[in-house]
Protein backbone atom coordinates (compact mmCIF):
# COMPACT_ATOMS: atom_id res chain seq x y z
CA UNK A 1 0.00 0.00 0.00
CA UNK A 2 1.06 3.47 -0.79
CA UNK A 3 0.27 6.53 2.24
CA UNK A 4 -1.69 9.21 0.64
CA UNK A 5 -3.64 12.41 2.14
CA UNK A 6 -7.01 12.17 0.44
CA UNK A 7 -9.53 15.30 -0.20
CA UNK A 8 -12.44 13.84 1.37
CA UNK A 9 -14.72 17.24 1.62
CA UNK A 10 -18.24 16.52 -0.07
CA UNK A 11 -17.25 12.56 -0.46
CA UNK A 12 -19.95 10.06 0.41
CA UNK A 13 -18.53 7.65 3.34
CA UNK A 14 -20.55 4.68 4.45
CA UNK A 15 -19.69 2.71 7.54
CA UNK A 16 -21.93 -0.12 7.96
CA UNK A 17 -22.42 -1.28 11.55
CA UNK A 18 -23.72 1.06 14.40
CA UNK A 19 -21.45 0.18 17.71
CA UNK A 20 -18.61 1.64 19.20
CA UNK A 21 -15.79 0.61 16.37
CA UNK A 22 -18.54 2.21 13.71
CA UNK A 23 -18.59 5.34 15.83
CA UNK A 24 -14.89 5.54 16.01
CA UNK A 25 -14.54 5.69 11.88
CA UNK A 26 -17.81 7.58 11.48
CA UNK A 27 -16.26 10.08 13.79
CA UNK A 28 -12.68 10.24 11.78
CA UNK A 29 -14.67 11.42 8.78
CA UNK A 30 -17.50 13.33 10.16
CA UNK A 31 -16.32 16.50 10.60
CA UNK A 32 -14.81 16.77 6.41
CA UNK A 33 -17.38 14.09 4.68
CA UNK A 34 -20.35 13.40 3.96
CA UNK A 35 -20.94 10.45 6.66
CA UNK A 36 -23.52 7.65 6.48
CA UNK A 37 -23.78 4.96 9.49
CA UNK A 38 -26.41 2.31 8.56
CA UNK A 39 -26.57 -0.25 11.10
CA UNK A 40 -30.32 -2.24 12.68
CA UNK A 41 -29.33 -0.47 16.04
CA UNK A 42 -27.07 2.66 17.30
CA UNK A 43 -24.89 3.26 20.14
CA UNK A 44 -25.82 6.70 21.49
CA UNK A 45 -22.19 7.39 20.25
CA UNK A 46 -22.72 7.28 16.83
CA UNK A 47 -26.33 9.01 17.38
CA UNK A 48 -24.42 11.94 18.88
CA UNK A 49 -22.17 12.30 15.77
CA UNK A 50 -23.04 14.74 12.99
CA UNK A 51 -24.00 12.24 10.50
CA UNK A 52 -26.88 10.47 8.91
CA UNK A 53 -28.19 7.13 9.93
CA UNK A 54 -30.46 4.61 8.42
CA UNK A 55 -31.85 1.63 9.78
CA UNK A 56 -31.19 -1.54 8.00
CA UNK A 57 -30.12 -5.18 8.98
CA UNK A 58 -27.84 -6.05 6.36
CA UNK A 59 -28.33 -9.51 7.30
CA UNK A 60 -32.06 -9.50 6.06
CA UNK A 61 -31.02 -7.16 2.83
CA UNK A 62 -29.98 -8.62 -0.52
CA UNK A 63 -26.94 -7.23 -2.33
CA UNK A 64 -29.11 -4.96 -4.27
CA UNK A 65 -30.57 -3.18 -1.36
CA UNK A 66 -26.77 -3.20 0.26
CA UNK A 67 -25.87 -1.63 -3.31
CA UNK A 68 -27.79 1.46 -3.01
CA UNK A 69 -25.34 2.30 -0.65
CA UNK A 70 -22.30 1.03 -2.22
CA UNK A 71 -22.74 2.26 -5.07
CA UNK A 72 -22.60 6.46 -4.56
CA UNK A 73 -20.08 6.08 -2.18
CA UNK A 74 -15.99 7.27 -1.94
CA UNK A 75 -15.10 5.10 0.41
CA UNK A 76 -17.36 2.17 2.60
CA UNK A 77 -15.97 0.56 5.97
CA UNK A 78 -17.48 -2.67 7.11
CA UNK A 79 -17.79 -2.39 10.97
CA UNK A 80 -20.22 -4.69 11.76
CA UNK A 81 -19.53 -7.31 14.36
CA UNK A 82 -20.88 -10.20 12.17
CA UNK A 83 -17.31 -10.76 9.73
CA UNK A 84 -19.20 -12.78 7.31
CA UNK A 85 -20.89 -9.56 6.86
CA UNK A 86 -18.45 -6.77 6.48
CA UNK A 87 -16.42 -9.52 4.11
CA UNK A 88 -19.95 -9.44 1.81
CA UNK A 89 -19.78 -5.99 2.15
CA UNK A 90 -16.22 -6.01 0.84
CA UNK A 91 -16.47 -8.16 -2.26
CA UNK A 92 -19.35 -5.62 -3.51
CA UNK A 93 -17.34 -2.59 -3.06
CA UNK A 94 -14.40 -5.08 -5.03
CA UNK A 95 -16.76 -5.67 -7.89
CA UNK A 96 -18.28 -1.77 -7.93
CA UNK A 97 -14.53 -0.30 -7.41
CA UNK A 98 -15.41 1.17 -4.25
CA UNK A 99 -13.03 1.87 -1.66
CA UNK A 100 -13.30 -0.33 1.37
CA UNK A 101 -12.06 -0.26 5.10
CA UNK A 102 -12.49 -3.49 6.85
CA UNK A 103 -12.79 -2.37 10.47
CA UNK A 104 -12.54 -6.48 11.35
CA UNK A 105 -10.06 -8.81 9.91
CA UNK A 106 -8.39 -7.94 6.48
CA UNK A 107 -7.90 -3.95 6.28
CA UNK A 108 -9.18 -4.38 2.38
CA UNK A 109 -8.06 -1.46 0.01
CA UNK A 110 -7.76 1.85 2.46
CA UNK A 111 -6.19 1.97 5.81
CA UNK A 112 -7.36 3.86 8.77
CA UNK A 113 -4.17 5.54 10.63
CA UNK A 114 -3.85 6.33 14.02
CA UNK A 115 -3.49 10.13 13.71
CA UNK A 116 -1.81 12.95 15.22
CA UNK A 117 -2.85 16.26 13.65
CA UNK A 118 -2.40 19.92 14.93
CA UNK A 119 -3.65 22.92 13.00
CA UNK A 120 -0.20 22.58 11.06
CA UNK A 121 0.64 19.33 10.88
CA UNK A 122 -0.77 15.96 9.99
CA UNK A 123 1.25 12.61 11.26
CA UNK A 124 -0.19 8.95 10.14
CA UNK A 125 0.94 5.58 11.92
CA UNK A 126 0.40 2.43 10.82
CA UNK A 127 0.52 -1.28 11.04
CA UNK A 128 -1.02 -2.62 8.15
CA UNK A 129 -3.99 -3.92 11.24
CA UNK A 130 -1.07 -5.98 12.52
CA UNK A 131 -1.53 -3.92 16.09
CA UNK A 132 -3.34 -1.03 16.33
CA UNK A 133 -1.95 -0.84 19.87
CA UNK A 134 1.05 0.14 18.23
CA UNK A 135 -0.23 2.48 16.21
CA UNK A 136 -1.77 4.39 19.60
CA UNK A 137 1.51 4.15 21.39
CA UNK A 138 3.72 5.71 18.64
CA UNK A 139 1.08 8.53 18.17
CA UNK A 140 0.79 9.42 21.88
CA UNK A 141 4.57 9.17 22.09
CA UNK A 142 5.14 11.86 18.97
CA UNK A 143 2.26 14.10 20.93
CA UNK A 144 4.17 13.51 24.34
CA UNK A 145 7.59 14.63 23.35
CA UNK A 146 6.87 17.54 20.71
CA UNK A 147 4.04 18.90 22.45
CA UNK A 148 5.10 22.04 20.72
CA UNK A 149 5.11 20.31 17.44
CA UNK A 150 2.37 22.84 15.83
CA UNK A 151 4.39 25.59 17.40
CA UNK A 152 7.51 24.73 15.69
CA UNK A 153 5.81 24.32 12.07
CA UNK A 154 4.90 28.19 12.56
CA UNK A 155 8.16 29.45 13.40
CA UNK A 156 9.87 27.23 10.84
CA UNK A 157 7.63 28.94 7.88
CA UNK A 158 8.34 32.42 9.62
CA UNK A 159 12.28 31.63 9.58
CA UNK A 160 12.60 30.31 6.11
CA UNK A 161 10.49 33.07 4.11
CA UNK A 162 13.19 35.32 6.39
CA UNK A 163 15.92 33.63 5.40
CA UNK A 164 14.54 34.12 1.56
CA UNK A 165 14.04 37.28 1.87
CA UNK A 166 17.73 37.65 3.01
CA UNK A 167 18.86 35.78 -0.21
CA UNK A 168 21.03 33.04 1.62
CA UNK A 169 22.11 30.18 -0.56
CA UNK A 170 19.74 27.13 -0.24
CA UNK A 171 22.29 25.11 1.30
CA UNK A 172 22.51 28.22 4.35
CA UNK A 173 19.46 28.31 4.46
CA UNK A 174 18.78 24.42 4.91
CA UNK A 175 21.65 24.60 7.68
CA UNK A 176 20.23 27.07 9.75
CA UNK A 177 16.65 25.15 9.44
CA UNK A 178 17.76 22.12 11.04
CA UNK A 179 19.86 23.69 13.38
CA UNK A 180 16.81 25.20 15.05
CA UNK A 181 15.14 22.16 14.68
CA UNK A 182 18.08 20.36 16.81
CA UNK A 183 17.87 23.15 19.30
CA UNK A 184 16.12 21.97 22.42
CA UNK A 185 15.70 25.06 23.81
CA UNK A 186 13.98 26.46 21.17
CA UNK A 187 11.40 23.27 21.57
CA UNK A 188 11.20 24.66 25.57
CA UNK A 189 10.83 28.08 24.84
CA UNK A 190 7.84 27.08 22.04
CA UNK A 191 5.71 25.25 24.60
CA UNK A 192 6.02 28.41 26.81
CA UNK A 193 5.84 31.32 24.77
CA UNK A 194 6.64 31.28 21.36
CA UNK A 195 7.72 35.03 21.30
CA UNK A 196 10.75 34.13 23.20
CA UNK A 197 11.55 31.27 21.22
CA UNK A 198 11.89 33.18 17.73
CA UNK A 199 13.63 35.88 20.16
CA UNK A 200 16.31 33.06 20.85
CA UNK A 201 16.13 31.84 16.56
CA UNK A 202 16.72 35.79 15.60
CA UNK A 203 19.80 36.26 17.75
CA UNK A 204 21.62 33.14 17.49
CA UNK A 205 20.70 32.44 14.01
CA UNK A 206 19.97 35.61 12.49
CA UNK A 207 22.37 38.17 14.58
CA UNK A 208 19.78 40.13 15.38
């Protein structure tokens, strides 16, 4: 598989199942995509969620009813706790050329990432399913040791259209990027007040 950031603003997603897992991926698109849970009962979790939701046991439905779903959608995740189900669900996406999540078993063609995003940044872990447990820990590590992560994104941008406008050589101004990068107490002074950190950038990097 190859990691791509996907567009998904005005995209039909359809999670099948209506539990706790189905409320977890309903809620990872629901505030960008269109988001439809259809399920034959709904945690209060998912009912909370700003999303639509439609009542249907997909064990009483034939694939044409199941299709009317399939078939508008970007992308469709099979989260229902019956496997026999969601891998149905997957082999008509496969013969529609849907995208399809399987939230149980075999990940099918998309993978959903553990995810650490700020207003800057976007970071996406992975494990192919192997362990999501993983997944969690790496993401909660990257939050708890660059808690200023977003912070440092900001100041990086600032620094580099300065350097540009100085007209330092690429290979300057790559230097003096990374060196503030490797500068720990820059990443201190960001998660306290990032007015003293670029105070600290301008005069040891800038000679200001």
């Amino acid at each position: 598989m190859i990691p791509l950031f996907v567009e998904c603003a005005g995209k039909q997603i359809v999670v099948f199942g209506g539990g706790e897992v189905a409320a977890r991926k309903a809620a990872h698109f629901s505030q960008e995509a269109d988001v439809l849970v259809v399920s034959r009962a709904f945690t209060p979790s998912v009912r909370a969620l700003p999303v639509q939701i439609e009542t249907l046991d997909t064990r009483e439905a034939d694939d044409a009813e199941l299709l009317r779903f399939i078939g508008p959608a970007f992308l469709v995740i099979g989260a229902l706790s019956d496997k026999a189900e969601n891998d149905r669900i997957g082999a008509l996406c496969k013969e529609h050329g849907v995208l399809f999540n399987n939230a149980d078993g075999k990940p099918g063609d998309v993978v959903i990432p553990a995810i650490s995003a700020g207003e800057f940044y976007t970071i996406a872990v992975s494990t192919a399913s192997q362990s999501p447990a993983v997944s969690r820990f790496i993401r909660q590590e990257i939050e708890k040791r660059y808690p200023a992560l977003d912070a440092m994104v900001a100041l990086q941008h600032r620094l580099r259209e300065t350097l540009k406008e100085r007209m330092t050589t690429p290979e300057e101004r790559r230097r003096i990027l990374w060196d503030v990068l490797r500068d720990k107490t820059v990443w201190t002074l960001l998660s306290e007040s990032p007015d003293r950190a670029w105070e600290r950038v301008s005069g040891r990097y800038l000679n200001e």
